[in-house]
C-alpha atoms as a PDB file:
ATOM      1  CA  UNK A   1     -68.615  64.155 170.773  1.00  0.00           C
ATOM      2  CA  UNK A   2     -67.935  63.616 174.554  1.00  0.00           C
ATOM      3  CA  UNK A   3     -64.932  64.911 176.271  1.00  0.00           C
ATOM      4  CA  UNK A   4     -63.623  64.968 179.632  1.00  0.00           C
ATOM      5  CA  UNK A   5     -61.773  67.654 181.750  1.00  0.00           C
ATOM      6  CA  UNK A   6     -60.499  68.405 185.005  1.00  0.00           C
ATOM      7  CA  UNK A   7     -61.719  70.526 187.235  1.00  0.00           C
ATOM      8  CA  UNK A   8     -61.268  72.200 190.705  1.00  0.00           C
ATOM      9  CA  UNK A   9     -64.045  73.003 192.912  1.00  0.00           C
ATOM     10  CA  UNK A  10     -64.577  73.797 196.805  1.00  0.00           C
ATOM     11  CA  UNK A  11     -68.037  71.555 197.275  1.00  0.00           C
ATOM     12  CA  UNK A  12     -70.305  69.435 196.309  1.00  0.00           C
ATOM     13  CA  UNK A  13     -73.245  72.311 195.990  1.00  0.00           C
ATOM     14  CA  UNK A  14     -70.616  74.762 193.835  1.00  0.00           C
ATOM     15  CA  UNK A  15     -70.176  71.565 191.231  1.00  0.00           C
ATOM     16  CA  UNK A  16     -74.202  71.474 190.961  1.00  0.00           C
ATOM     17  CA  UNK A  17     -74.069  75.031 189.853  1.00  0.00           C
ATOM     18  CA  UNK A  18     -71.007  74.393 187.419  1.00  0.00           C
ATOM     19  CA  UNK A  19     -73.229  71.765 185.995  1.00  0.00           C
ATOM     20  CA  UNK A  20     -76.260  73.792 186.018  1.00  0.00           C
ATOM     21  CA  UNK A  21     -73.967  76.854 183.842  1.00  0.00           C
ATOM     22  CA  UNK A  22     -72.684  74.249 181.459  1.00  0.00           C
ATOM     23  CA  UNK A  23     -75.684  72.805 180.448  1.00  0.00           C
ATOM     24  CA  UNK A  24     -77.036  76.485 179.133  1.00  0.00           C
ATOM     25  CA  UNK A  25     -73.742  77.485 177.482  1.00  0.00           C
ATOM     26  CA  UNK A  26     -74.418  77.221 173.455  1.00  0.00           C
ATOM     27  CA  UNK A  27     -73.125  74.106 172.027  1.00  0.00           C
ATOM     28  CA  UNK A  28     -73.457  71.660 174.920  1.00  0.00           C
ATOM     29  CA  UNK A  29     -75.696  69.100 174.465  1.00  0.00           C
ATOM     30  CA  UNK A  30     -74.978  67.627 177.849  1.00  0.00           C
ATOM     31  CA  UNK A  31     -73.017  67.827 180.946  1.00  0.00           C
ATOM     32  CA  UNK A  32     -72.167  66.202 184.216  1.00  0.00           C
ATOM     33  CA  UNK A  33     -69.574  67.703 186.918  1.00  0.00           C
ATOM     34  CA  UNK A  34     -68.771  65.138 189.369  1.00  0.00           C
ATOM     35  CA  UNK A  35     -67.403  66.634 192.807  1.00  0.00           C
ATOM     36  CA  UNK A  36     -66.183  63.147 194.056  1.00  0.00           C
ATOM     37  CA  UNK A  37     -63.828  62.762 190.443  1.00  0.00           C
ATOM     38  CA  UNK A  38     -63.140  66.360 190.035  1.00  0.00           C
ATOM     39  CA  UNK A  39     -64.354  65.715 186.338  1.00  0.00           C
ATOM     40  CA  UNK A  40     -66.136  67.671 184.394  1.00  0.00           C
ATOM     41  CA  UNK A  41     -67.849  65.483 180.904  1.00  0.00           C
ATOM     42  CA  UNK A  42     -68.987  67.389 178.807  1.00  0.00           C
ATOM     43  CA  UNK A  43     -71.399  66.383 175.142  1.00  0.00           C
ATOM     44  CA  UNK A  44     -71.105  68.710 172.519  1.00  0.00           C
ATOM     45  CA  UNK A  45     -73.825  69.676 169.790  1.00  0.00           C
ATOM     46  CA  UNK A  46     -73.241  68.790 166.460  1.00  0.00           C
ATOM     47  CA  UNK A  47     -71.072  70.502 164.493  1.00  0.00           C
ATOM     48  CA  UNK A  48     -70.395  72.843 167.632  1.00  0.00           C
ATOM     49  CA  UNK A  49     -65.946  73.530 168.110  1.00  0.00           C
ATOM     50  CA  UNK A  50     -65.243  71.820 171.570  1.00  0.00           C
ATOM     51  CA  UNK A  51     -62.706  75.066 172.390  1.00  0.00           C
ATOM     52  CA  UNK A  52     -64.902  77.466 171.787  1.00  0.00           C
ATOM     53  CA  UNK A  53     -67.632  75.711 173.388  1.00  0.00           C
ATOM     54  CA  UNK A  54     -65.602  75.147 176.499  1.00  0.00           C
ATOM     55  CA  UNK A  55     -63.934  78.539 176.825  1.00  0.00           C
ATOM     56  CA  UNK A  56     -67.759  80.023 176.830  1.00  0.00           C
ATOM     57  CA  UNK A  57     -68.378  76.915 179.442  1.00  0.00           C
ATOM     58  CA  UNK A  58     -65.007  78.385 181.861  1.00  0.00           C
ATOM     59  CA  UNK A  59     -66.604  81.446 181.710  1.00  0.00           C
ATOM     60  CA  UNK A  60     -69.783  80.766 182.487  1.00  0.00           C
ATOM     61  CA  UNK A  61     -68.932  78.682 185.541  1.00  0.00           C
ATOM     62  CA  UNK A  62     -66.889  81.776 186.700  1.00  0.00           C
ATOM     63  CA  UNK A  63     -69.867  83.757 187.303  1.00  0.00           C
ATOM     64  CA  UNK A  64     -71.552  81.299 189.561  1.00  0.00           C
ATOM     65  CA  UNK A  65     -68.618  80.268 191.443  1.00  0.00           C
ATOM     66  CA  UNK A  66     -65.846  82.669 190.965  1.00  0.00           C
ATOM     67  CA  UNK A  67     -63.259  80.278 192.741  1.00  0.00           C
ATOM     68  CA  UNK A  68     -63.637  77.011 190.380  1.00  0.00           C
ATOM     69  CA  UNK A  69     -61.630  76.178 187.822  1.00  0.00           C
ATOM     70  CA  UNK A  70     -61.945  74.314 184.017  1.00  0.00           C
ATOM     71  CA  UNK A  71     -58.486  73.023 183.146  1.00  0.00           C
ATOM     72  CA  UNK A  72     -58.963  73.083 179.437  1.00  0.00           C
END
């Protein structure tokens, strides 16, 4: 499953490291941030909850760029 979700980031650089966290929460298969779009899309594992997935996601982009934001 594929979803899509806005989000707000200073630069280009801070969405590369939002991507980068993503991609090593548990239960993402994939992920793209796009800094241009202000979109994050997001693949899920199979079987994984997209809410819980993406709350661990939020969090995990918090710590490398306190300042961005996941609107879930």
């Amino acid at each position: 499953m594929k979803k899509s979700y806005k989000i707000e980031v200073d630069c280009a650089n801070c969405a590369n490291n939002m991507e980068e966290a993503a991609k090593k929460t548990e239960g993402v298969k994939d992920c793209s941030v796009s800094f241009m779009t202000l979109k994050m899309k997001v693949e899920f594992e199979e079987g994984a909850d997209p809410a819980a997935v993406m709350q661990n996601v939020r969090l995990n982009c918090k710590k490398v760029e306190s300042d961005c934001e996941v609107y879930l």
